[in-house]
ModelCIF file with pLDDT and N, C-alpha, C, O atoms, coordinates in Angstrom:
data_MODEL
#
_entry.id   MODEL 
#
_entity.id                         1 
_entity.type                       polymer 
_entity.pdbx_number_of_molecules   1 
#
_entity_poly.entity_id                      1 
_entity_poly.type                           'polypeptide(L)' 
_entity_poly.nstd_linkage                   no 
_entity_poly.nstd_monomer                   no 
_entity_poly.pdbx_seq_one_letter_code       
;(UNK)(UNK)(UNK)(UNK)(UNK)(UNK)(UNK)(UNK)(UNK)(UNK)(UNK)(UNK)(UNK)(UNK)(UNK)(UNK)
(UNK)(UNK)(UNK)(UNK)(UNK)(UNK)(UNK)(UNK)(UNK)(UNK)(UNK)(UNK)(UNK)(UNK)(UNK)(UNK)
(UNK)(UNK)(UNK)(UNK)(UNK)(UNK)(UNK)(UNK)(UNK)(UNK)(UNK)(UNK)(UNK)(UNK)(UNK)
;
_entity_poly.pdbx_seq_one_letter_code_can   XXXXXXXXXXXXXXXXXXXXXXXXXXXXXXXXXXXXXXXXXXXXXXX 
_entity_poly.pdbx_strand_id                 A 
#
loop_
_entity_poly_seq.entity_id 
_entity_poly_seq.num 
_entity_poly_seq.mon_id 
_entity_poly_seq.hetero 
1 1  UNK n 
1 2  UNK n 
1 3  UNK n 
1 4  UNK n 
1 5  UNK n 
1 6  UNK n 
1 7  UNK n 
1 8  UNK n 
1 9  UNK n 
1 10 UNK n 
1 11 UNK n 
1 12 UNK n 
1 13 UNK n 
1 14 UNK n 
1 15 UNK n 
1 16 UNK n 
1 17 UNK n 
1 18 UNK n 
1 19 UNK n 
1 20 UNK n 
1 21 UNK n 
1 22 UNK n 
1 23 UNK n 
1 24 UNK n 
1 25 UNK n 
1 26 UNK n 
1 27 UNK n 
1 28 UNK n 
1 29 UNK n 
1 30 UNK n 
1 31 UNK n 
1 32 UNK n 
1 33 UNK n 
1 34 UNK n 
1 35 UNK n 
1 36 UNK n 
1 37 UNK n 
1 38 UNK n 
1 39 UNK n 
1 40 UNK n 
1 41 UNK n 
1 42 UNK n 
1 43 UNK n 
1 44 UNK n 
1 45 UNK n 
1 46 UNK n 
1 47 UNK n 
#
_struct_asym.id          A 
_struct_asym.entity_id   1 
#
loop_
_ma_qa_metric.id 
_ma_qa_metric.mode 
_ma_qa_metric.name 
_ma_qa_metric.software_group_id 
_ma_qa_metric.type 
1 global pLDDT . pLDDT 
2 local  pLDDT . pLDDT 
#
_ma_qa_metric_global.metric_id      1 
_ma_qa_metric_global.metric_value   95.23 
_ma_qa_metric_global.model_id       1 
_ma_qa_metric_global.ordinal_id     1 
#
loop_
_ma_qa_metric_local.label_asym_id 
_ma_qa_metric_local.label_comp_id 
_ma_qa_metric_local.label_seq_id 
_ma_qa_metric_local.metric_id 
_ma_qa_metric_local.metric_value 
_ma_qa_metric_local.model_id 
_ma_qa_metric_local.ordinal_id 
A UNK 1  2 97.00 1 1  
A UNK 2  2 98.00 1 2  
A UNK 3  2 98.00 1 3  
A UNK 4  2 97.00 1 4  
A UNK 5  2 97.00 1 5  
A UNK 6  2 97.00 1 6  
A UNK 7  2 97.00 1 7  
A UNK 8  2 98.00 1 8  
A UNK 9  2 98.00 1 9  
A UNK 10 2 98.00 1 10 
A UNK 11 2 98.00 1 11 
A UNK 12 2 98.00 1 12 
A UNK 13 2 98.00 1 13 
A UNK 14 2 98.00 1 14 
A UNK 15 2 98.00 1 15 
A UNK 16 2 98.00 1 16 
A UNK 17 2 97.00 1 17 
A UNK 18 2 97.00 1 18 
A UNK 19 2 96.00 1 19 
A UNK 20 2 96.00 1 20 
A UNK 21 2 93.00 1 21 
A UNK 22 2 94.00 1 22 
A UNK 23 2 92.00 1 23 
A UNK 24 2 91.00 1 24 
A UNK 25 2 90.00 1 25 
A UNK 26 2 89.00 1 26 
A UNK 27 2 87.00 1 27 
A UNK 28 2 85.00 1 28 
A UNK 29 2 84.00 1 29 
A UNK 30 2 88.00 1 30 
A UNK 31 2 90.00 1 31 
A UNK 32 2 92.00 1 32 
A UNK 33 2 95.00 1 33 
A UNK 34 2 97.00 1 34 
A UNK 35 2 97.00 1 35 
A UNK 36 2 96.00 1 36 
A UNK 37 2 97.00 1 37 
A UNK 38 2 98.00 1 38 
A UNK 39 2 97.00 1 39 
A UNK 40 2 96.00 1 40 
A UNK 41 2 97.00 1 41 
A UNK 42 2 97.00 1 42 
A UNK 43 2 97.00 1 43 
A UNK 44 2 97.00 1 44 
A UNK 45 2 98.00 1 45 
A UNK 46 2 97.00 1 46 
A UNK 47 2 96.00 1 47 
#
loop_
_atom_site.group_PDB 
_atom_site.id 
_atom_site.type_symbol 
_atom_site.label_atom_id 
_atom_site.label_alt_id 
_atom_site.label_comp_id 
_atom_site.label_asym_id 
_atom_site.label_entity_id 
_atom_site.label_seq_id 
_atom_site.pdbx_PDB_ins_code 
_atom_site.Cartn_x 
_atom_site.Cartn_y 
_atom_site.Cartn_z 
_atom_site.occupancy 
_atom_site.B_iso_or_equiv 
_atom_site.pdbx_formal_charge 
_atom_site.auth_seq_id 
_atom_site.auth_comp_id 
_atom_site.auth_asym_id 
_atom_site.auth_atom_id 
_atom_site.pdbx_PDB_model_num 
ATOM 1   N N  . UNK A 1 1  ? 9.548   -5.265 -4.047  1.00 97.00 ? 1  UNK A N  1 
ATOM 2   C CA . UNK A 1 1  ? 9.991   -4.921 -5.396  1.00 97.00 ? 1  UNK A CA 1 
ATOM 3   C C  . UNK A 1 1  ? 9.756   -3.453 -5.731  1.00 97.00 ? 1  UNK A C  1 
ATOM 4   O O  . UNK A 1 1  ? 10.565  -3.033 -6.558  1.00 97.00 ? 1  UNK A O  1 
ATOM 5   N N  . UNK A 1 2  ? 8.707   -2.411 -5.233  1.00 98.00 ? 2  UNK A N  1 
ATOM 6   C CA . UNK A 1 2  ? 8.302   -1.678 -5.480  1.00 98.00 ? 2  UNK A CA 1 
ATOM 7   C C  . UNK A 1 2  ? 9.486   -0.311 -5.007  1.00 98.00 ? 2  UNK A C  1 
ATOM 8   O O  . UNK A 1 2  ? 9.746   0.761  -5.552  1.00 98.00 ? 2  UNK A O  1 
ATOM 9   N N  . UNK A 1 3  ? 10.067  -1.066 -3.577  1.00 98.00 ? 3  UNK A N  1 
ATOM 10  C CA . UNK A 1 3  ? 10.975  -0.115 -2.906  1.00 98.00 ? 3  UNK A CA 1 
ATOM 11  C C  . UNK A 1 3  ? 12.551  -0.346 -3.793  1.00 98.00 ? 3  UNK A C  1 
ATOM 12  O O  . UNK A 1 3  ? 13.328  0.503  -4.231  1.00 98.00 ? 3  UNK A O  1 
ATOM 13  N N  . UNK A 1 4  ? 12.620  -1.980 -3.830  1.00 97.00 ? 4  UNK A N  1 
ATOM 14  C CA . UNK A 1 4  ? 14.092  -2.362 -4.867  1.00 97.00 ? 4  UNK A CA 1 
ATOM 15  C C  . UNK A 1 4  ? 14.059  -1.331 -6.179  1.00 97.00 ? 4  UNK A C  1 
ATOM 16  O O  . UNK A 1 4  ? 15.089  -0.813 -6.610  1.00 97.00 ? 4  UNK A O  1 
ATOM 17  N N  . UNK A 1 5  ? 12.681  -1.091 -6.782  1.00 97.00 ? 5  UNK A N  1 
ATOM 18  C CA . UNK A 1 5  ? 12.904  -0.443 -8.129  1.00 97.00 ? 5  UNK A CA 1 
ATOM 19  C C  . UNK A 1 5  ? 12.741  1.099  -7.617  1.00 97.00 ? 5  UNK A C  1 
ATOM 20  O O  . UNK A 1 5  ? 12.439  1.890  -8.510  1.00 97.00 ? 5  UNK A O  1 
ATOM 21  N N  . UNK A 1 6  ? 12.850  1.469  -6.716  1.00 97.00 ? 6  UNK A N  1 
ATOM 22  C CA . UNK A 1 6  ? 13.156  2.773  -6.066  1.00 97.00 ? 6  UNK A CA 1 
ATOM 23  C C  . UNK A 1 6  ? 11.379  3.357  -6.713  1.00 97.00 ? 6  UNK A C  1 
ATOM 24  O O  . UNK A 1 6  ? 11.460  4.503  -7.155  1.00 97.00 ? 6  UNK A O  1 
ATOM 25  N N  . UNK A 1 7  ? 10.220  2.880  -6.789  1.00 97.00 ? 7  UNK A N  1 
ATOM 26  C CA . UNK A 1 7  ? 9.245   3.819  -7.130  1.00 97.00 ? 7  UNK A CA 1 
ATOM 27  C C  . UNK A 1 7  ? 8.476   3.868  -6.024  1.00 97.00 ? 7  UNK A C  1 
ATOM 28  O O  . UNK A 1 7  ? 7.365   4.297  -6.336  1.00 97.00 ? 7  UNK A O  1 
ATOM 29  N N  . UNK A 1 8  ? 8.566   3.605  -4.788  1.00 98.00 ? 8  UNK A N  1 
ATOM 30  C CA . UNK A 1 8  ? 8.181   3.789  -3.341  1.00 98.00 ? 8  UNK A CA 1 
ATOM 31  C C  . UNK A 1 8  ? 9.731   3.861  -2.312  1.00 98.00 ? 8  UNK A C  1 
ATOM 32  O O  . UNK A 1 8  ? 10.909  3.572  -2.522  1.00 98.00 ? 8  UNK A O  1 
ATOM 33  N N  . UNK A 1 9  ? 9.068   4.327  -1.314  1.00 98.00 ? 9  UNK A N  1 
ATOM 34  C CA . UNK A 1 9  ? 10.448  4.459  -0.026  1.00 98.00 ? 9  UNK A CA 1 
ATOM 35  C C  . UNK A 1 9  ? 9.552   3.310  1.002   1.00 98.00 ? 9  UNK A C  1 
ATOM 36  O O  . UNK A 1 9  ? 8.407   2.872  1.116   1.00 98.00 ? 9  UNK A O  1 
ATOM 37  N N  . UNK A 1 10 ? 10.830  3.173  1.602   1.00 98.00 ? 10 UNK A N  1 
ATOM 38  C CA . UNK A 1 10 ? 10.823  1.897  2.421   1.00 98.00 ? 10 UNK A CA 1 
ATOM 39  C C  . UNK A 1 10 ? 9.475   2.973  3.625   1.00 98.00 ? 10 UNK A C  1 
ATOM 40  O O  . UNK A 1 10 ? 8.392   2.518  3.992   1.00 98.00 ? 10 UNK A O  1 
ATOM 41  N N  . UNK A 1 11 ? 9.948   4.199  3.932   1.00 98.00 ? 11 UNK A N  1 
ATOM 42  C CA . UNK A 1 11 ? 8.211   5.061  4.919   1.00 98.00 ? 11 UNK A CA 1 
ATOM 43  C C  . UNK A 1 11 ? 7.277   4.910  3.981   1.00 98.00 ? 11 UNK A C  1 
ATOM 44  O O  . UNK A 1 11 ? 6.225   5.096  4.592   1.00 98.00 ? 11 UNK A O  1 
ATOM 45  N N  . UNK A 1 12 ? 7.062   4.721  3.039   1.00 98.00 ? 12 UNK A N  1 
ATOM 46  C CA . UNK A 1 12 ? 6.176   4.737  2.164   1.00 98.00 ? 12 UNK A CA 1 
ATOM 47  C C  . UNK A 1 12 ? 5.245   3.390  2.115   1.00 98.00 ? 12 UNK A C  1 
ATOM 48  O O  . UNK A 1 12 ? 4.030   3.287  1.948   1.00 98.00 ? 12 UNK A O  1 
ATOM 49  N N  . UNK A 1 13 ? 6.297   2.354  2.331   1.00 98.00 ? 13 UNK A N  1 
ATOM 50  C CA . UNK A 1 13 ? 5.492   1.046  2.750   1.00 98.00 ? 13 UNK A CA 1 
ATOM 51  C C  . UNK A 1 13 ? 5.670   0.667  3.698   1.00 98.00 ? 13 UNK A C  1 
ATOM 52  O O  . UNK A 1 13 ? 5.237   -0.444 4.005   1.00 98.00 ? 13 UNK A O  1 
ATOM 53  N N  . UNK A 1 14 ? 6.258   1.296  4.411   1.00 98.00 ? 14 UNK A N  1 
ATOM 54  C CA . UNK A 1 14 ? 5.638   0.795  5.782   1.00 98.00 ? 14 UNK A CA 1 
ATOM 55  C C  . UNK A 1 14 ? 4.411   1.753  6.189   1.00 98.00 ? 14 UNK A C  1 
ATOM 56  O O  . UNK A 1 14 ? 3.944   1.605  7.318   1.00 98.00 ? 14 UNK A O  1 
ATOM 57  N N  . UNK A 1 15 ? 3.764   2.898  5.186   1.00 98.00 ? 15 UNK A N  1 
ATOM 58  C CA . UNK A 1 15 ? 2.883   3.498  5.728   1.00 98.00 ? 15 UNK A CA 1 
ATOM 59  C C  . UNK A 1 15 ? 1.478   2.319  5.387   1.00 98.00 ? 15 UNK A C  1 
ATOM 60  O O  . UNK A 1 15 ? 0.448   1.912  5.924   1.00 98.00 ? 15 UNK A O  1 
ATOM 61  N N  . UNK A 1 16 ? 2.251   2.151  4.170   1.00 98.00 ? 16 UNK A N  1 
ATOM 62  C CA . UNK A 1 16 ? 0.955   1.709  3.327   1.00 98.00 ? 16 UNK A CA 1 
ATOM 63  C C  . UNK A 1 16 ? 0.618   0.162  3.833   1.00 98.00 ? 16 UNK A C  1 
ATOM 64  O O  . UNK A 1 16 ? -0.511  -0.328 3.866   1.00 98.00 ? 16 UNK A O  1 
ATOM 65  N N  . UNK A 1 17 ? 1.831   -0.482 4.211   1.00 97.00 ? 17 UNK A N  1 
ATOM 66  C CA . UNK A 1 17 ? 1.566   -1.914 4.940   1.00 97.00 ? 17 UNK A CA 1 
ATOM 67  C C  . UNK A 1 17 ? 0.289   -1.569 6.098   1.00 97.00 ? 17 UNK A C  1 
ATOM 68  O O  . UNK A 1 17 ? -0.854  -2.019 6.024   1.00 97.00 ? 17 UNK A O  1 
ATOM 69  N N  . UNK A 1 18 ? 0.601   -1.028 6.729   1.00 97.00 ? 18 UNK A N  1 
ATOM 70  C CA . UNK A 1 18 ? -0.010  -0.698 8.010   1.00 97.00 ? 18 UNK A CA 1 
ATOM 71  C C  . UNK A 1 18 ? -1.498  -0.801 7.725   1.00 97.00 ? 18 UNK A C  1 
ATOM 72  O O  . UNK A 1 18 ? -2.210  -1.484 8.461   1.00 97.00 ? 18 UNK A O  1 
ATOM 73  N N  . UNK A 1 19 ? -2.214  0.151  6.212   1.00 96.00 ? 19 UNK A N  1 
ATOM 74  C CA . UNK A 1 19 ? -2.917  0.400  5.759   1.00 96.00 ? 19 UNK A CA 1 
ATOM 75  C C  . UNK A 1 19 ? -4.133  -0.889 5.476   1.00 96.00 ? 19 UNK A C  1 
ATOM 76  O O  . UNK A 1 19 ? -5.314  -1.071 5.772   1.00 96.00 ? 19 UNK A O  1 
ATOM 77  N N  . UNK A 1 20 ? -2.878  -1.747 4.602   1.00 96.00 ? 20 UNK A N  1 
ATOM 78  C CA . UNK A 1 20 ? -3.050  -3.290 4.266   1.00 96.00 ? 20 UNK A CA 1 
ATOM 79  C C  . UNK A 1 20 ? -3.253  -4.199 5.695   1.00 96.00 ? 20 UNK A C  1 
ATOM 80  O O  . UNK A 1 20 ? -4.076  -5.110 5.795   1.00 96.00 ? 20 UNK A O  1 
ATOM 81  N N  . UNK A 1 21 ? -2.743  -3.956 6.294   1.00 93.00 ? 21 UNK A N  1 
ATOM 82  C CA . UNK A 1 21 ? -3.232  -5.081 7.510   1.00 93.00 ? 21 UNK A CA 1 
ATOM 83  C C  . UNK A 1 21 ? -4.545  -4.267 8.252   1.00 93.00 ? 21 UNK A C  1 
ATOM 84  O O  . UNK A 1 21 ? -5.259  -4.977 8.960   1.00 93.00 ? 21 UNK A O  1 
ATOM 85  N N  . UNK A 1 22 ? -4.888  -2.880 8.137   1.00 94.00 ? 22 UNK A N  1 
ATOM 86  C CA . UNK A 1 22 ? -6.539  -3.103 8.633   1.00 94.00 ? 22 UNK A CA 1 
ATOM 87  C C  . UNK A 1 22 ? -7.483  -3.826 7.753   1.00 94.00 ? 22 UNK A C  1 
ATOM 88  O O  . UNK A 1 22 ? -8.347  -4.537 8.266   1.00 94.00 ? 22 UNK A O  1 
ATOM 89  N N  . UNK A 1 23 ? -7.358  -3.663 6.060   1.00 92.00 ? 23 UNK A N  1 
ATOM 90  C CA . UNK A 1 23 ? -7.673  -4.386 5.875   1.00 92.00 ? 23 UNK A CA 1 
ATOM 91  C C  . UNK A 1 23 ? -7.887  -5.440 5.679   1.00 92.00 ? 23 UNK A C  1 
ATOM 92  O O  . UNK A 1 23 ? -8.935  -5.794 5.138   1.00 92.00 ? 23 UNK A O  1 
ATOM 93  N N  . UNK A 1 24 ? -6.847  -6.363 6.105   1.00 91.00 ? 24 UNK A N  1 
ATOM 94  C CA . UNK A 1 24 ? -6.793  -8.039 6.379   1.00 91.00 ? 24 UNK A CA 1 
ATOM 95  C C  . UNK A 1 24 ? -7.440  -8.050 7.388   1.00 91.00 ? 24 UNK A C  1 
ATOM 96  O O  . UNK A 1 24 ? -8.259  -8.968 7.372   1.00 91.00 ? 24 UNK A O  1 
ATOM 97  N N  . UNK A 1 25 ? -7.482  -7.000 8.956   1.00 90.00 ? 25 UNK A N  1 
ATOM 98  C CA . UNK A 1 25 ? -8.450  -7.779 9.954   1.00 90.00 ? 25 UNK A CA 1 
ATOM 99  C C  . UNK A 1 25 ? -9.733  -7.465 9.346   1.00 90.00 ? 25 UNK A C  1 
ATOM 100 O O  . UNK A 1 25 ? -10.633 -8.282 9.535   1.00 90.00 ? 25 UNK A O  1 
ATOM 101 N N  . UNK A 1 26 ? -9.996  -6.372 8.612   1.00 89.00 ? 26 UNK A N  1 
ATOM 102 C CA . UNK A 1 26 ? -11.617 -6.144 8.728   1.00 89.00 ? 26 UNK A CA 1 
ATOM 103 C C  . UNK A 1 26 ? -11.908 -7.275 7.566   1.00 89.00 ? 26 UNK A C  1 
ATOM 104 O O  . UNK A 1 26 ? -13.096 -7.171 7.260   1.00 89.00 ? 26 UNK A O  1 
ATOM 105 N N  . UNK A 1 27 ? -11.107 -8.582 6.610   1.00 87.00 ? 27 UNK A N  1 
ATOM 106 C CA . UNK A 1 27 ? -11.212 -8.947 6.138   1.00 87.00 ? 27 UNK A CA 1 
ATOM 107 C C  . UNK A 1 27 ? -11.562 -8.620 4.608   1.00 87.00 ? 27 UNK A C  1 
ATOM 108 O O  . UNK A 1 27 ? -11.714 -9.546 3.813   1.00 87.00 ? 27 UNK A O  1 
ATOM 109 N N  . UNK A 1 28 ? -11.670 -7.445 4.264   1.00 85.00 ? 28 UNK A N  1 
ATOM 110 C CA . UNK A 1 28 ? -12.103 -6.524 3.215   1.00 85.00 ? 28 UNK A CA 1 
ATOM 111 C C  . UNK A 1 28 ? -11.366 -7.129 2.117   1.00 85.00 ? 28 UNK A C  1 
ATOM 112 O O  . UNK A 1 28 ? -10.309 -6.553 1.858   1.00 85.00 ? 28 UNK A O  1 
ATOM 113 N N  . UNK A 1 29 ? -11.641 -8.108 1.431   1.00 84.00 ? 29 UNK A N  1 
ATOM 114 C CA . UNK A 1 29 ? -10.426 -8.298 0.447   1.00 84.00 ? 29 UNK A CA 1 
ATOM 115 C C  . UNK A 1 29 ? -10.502 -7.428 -0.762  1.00 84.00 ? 29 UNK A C  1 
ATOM 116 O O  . UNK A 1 29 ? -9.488  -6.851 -1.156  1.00 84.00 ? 29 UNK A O  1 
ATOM 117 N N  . UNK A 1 30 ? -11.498 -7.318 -1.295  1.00 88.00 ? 30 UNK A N  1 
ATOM 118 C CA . UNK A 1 30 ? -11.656 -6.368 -2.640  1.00 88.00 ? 30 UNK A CA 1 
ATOM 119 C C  . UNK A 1 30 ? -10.401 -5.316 -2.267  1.00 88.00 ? 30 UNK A C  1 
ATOM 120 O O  . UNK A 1 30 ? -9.447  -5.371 -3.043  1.00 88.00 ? 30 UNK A O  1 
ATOM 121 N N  . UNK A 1 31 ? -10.312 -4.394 -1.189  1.00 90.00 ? 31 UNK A N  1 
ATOM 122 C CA . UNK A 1 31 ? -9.681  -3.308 -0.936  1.00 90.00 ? 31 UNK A CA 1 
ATOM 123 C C  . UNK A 1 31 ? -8.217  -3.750 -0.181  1.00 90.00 ? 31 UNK A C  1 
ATOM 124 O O  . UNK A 1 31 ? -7.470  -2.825 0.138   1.00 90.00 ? 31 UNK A O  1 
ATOM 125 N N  . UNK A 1 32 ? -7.865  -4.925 0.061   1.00 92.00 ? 32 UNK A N  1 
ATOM 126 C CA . UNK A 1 32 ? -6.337  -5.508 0.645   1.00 92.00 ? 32 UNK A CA 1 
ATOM 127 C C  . UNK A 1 32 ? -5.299  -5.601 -0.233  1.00 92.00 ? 32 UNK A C  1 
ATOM 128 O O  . UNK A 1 32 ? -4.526  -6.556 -0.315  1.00 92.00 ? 32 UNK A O  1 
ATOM 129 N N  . UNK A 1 33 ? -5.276  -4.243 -1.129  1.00 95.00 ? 33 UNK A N  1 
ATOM 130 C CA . UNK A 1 33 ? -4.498  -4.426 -1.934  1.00 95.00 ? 33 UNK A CA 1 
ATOM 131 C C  . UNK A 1 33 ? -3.060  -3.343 -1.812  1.00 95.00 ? 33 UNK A C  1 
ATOM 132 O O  . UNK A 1 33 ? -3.234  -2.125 -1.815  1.00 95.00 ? 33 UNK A O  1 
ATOM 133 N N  . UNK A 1 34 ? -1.871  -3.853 -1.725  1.00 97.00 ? 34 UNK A N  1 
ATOM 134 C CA . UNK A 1 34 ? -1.148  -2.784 -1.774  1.00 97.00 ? 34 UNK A CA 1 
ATOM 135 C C  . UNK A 1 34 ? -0.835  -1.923 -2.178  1.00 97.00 ? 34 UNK A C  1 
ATOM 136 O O  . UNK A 1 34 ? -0.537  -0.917 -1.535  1.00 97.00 ? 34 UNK A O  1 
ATOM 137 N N  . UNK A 1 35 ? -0.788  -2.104 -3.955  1.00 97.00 ? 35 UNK A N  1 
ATOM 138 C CA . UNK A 1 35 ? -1.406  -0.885 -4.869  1.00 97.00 ? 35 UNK A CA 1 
ATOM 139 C C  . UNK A 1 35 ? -2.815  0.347  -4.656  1.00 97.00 ? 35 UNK A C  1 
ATOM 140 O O  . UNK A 1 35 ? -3.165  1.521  -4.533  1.00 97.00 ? 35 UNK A O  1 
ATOM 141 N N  . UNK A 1 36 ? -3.144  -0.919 -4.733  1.00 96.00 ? 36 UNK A N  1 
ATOM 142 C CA . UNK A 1 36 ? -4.630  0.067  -4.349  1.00 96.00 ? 36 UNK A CA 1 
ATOM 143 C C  . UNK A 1 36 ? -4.470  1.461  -2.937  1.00 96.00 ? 36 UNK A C  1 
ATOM 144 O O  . UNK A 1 36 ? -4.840  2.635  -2.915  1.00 96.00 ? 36 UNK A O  1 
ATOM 145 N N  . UNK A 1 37 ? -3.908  0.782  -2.146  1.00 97.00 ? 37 UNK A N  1 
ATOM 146 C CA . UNK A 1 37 ? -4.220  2.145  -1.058  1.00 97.00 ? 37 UNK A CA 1 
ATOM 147 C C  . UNK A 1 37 ? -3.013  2.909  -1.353  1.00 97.00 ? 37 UNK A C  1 
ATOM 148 O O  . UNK A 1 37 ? -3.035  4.085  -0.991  1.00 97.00 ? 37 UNK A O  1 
ATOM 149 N N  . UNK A 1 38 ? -1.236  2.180  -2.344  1.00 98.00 ? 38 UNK A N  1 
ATOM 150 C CA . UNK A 1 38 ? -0.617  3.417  -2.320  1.00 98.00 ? 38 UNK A CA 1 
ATOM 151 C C  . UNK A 1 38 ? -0.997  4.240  -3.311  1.00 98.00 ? 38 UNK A C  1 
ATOM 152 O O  . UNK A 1 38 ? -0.490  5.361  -3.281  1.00 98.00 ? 38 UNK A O  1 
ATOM 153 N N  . UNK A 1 39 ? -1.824  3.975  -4.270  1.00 97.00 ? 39 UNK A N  1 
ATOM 154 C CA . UNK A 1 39 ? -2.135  4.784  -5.165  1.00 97.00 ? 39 UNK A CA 1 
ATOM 155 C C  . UNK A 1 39 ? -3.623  5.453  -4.939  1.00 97.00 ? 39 UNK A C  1 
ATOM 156 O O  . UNK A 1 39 ? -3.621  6.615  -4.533  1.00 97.00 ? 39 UNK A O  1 
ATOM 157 N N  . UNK A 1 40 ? -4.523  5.000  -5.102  1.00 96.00 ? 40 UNK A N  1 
ATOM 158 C CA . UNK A 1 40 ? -5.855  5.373  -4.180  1.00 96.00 ? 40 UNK A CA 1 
ATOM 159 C C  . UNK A 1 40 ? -6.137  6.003  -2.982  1.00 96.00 ? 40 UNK A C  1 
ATOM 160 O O  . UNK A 1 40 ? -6.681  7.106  -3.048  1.00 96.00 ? 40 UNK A O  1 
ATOM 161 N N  . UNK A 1 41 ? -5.903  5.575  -2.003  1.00 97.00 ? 41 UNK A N  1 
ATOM 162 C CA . UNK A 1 41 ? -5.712  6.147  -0.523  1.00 97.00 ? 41 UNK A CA 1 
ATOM 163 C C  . UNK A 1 41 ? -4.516  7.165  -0.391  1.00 97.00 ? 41 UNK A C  1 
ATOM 164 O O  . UNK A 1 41 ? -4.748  8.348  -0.145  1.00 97.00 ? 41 UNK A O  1 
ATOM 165 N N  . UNK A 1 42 ? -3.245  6.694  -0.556  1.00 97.00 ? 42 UNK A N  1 
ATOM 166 C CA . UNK A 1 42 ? -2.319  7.577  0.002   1.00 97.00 ? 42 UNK A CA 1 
ATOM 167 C C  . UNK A 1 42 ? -1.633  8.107  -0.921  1.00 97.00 ? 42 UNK A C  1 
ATOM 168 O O  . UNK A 1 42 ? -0.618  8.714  -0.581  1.00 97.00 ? 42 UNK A O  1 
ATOM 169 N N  . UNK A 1 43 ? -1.961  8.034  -2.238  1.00 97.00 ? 43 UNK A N  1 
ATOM 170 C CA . UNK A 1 43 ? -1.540  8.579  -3.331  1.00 97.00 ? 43 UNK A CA 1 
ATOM 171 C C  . UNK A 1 43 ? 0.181   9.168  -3.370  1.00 97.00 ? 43 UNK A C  1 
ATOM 172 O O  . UNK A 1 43 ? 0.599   10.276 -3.707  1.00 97.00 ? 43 UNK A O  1 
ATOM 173 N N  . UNK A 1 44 ? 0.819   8.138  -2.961  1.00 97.00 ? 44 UNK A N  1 
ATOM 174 C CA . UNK A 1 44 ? 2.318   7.731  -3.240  1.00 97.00 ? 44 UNK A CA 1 
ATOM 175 C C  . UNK A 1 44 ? 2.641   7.182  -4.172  1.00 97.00 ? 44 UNK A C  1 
ATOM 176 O O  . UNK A 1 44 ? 3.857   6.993  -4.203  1.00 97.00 ? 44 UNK A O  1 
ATOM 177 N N  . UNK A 1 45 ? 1.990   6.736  -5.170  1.00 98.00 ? 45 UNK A N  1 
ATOM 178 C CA . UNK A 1 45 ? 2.975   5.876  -6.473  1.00 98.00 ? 45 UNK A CA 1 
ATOM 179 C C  . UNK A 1 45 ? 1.483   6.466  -7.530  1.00 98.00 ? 45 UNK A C  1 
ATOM 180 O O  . UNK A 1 45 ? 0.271   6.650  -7.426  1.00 98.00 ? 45 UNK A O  1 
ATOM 181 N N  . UNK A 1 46 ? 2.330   6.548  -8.286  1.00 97.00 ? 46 UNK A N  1 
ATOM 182 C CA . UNK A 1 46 ? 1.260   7.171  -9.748  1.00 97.00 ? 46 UNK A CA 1 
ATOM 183 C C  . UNK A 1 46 ? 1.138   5.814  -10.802 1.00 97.00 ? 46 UNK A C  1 
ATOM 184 O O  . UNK A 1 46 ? 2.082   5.199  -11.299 1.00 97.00 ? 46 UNK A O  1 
ATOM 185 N N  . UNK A 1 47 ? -0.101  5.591  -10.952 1.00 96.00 ? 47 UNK A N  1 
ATOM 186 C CA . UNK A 1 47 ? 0.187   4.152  -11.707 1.00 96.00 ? 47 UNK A CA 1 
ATOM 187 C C  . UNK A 1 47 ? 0.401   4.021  -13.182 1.00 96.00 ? 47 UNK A C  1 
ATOM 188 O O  . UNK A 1 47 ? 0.612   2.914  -13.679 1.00 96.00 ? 47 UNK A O  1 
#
């Protein structure tokens, strides 16, 4: 939805997916958030 409403690019989540699945293996849930690392970490979407 984020890429449909044009406020991320499809490189943009696939950067940030990538991001999201270390944290699914390291199990980290507090931080498995997709928002969270594009805005926090990789500071691609302004919230």
């Amino acid at each position: 939805n984020l890429v449909n409403h044009e406020l991320i690019t499809l490189d943009q989540l696939e950067e940030a997916n990538n991001a999201l699945l270390d944290k699914i293996d390291a199990q980290n849930v507090k931080e498995a958030s997709l928002l969270r690392i594009l805005m926090w970490e990789l500071d691609m979407l302004k919230e």
